[in-house]
Protein backbone atom coordinates (compact mmCIF):
# COMPACT_ATOMS: atom_id res chain seq x y z
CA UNK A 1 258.84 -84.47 164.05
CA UNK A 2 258.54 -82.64 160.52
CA UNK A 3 257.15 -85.39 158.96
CA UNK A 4 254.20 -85.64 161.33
CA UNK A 5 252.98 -81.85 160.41
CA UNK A 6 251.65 -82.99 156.62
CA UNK A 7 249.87 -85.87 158.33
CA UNK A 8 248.54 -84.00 161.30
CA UNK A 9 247.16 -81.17 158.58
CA UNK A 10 245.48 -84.13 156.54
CA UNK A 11 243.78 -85.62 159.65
CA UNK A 12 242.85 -81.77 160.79
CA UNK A 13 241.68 -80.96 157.26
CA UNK A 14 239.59 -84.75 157.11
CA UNK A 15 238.02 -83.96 160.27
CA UNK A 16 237.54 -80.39 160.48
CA UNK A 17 236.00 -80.49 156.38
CA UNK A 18 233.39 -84.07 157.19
CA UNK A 19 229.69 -83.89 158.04
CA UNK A 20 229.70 -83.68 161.96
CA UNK A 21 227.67 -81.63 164.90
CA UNK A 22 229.73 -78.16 164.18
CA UNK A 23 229.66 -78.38 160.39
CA UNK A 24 225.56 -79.08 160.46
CA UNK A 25 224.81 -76.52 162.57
CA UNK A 26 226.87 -74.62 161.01
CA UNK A 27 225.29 -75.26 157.37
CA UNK A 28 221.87 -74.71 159.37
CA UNK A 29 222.93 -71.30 160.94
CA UNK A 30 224.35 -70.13 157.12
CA UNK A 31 220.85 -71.27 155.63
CA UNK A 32 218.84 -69.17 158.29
CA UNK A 33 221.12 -66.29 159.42
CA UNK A 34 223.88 -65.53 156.16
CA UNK A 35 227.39 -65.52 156.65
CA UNK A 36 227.95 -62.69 158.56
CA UNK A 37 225.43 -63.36 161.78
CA UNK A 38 227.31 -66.54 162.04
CA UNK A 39 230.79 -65.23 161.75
CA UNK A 40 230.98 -65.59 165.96
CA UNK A 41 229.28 -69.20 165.90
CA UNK A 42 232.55 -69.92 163.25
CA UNK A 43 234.30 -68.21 165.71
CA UNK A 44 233.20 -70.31 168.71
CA UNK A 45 233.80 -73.57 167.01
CA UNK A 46 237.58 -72.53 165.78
CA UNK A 47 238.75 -71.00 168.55
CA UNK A 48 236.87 -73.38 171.05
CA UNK A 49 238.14 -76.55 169.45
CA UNK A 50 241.56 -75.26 169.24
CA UNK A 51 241.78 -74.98 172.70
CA UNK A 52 240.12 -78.01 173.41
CA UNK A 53 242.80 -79.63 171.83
CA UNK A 54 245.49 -77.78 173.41
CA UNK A 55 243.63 -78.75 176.82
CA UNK A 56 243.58 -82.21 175.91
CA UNK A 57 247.16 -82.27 175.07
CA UNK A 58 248.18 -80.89 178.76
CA UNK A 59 246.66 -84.12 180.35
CA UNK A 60 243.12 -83.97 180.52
CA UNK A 61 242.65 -87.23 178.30
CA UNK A 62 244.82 -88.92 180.82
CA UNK A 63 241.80 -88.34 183.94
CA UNK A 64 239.58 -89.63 180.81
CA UNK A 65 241.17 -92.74 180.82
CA UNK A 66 241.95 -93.03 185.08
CA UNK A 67 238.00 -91.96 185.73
CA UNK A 68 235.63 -93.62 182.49
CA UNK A 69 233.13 -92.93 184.11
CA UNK A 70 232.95 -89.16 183.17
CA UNK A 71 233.63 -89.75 179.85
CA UNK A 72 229.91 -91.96 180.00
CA UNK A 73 228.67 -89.05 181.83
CA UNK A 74 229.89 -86.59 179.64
CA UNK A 75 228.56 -88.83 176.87
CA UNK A 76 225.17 -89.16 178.27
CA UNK A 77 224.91 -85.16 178.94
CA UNK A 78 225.99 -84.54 174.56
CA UNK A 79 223.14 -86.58 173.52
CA UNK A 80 220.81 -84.83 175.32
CA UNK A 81 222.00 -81.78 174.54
CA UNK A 82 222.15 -82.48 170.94
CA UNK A 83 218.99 -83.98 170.68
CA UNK A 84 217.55 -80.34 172.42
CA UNK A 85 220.00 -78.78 169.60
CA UNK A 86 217.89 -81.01 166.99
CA UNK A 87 215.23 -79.75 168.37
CA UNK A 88 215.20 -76.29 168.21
CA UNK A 89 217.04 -76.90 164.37
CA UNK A 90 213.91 -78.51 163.62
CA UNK A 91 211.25 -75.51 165.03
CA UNK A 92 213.77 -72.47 163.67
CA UNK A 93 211.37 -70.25 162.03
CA UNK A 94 211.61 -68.54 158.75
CA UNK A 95 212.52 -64.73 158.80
CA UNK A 96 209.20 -62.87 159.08
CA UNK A 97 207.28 -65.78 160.39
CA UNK A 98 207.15 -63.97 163.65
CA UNK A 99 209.59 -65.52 166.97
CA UNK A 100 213.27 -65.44 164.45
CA UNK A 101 216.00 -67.76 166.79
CA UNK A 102 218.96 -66.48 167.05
CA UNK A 103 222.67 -67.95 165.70
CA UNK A 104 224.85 -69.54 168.71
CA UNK A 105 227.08 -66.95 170.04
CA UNK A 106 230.54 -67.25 170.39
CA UNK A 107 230.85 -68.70 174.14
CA UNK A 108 227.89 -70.74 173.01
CA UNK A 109 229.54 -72.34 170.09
CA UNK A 110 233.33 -72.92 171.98
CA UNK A 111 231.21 -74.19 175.10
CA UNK A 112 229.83 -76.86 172.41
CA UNK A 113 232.83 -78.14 171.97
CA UNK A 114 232.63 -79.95 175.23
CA UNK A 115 229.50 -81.75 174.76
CA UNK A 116 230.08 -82.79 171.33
CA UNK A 117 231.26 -85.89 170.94
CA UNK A 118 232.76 -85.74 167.47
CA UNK A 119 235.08 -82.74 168.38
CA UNK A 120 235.87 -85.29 171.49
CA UNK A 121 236.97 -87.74 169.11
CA UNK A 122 239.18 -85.91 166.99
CA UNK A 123 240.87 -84.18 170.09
CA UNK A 124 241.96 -87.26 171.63
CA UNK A 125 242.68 -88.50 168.31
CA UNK A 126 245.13 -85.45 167.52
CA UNK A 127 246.81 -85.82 170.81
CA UNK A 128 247.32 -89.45 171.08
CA UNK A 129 248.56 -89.54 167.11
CA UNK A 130 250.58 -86.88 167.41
CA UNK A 131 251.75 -86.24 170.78
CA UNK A 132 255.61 -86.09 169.30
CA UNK A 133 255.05 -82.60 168.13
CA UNK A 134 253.18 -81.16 171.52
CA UNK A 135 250.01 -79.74 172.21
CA UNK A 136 250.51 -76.51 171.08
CA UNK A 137 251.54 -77.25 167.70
CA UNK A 138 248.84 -79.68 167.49
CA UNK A 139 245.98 -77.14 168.35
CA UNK A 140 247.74 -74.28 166.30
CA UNK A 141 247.71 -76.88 163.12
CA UNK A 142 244.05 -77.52 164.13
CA UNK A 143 242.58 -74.07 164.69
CA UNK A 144 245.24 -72.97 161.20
CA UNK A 145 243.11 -75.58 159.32
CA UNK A 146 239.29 -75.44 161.52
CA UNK A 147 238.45 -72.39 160.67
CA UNK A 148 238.59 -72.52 157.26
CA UNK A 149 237.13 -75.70 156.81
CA UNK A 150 233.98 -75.25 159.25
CA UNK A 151 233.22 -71.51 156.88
CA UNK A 152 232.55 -74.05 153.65
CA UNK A 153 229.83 -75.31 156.02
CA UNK A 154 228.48 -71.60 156.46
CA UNK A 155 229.15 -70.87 152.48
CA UNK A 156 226.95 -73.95 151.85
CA UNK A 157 224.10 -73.35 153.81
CA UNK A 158 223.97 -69.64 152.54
CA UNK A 159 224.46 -70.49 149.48
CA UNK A 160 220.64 -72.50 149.45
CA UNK A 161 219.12 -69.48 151.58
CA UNK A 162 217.59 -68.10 148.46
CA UNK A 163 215.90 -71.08 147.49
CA UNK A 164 215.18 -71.37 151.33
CA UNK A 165 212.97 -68.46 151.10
CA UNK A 166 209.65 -70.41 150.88
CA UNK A 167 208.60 -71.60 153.97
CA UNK A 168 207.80 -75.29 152.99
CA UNK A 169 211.53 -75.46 151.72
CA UNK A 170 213.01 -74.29 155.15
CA UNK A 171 210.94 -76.34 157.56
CA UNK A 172 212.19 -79.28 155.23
CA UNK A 173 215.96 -78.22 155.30
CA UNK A 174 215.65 -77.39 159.23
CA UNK A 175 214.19 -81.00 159.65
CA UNK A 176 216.90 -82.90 157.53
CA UNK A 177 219.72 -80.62 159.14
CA UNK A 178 217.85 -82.10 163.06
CA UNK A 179 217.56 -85.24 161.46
CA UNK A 180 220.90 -85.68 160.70
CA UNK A 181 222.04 -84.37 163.74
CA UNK A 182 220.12 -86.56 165.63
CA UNK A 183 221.88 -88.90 162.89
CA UNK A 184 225.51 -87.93 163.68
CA UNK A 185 225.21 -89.55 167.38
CA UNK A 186 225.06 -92.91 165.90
CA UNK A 187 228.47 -93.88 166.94
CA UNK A 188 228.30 -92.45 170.57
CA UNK A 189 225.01 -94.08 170.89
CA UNK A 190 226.76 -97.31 169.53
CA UNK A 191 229.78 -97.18 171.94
């Protein structure tokens, strides 16, 4: 079983680090909020995910596979949702341009996890993979390695909030963060 833990960081660290619904939000929320107003959004995702995968790891995949027809449900309710989340990416306003959104709060961001099919994906993944070393190792390798990974995400985004300060420049980074977004349900749309 100790030579799964190396691969089962690798696989955390490859999905947890790669462009996906969290990490662009995330990037977004970094860009228009800073570091520390997203800190429970980070939060949300970590924590969230990790116990999605503990969840999954308990059984829930298993009425996934006897009952598809809530996973196509549950698919069909993520795009929508994702494509509102695009949406309201897209329309964030600058700071001082009067209405300022707000960043997701922590319930917000772990009840995400359930709609978003990439963090569906690597769940199963994890516990199907790696279902030698049990779900709670699993999600405690996952939420050890998440968290970390999804702040470079928050780093990045408020690292371009400076040049973000003109207007033109955040519309245009709010638009590409929606478009790719809208971008990232290719391969639900595609199943």
């Amino acid at each position: 079983m100790n030579t799964l833990i190396l691969p089962l960081m690798s696989f955390a660290f490859v999905s947890s680090i790669t462009p996906g619904p969290n990490n662009l939000m995330l990037m977004a929320s970094g860009a228009n909020f800073g570091f520390r107003r997203t800190v429970p959004h980070m939060l949300g995702v970590a924590l969230g995910f990790t116990f999605m995968v503990w969840l999954m790891g308990q059984g829930a995949a298993q009425v996934f596979a006897r009952w598809p027809v809530l996973r196509t449900l549950l698919e069909g309710v993520s795009v929508l949702y994702m494509l509102w989340l695009a949406w309201k990416i897209a329309h964030a306003s600058a700071p001082g341009e009067g209405i300022v959104g707000r960043p997701m709060t922590f319930l917000q961001a772990a009840a995400f996890q359930w709609v978003n099919p990439k963090a569906w994906a690597m769940a199963l993944g994890a516990v199907t993979i790696y279902a030698a070393l049990g779900p709670l190792a699993i999600a405690a390798i996952f939420g050890a390695v998440n968290l970390p990974s999804v702040s470079v995400w928050v780093l990045m985004g408020q690292g371009v909030r400076h040049w973000l300060a003109a207007p033109a420049r955040l519309r245009a980074f709010n638009w590409t963060m929606a478009a790719l977004l809208v971008a990232s349900l290719y391969p639900v749309l595609m199943h």
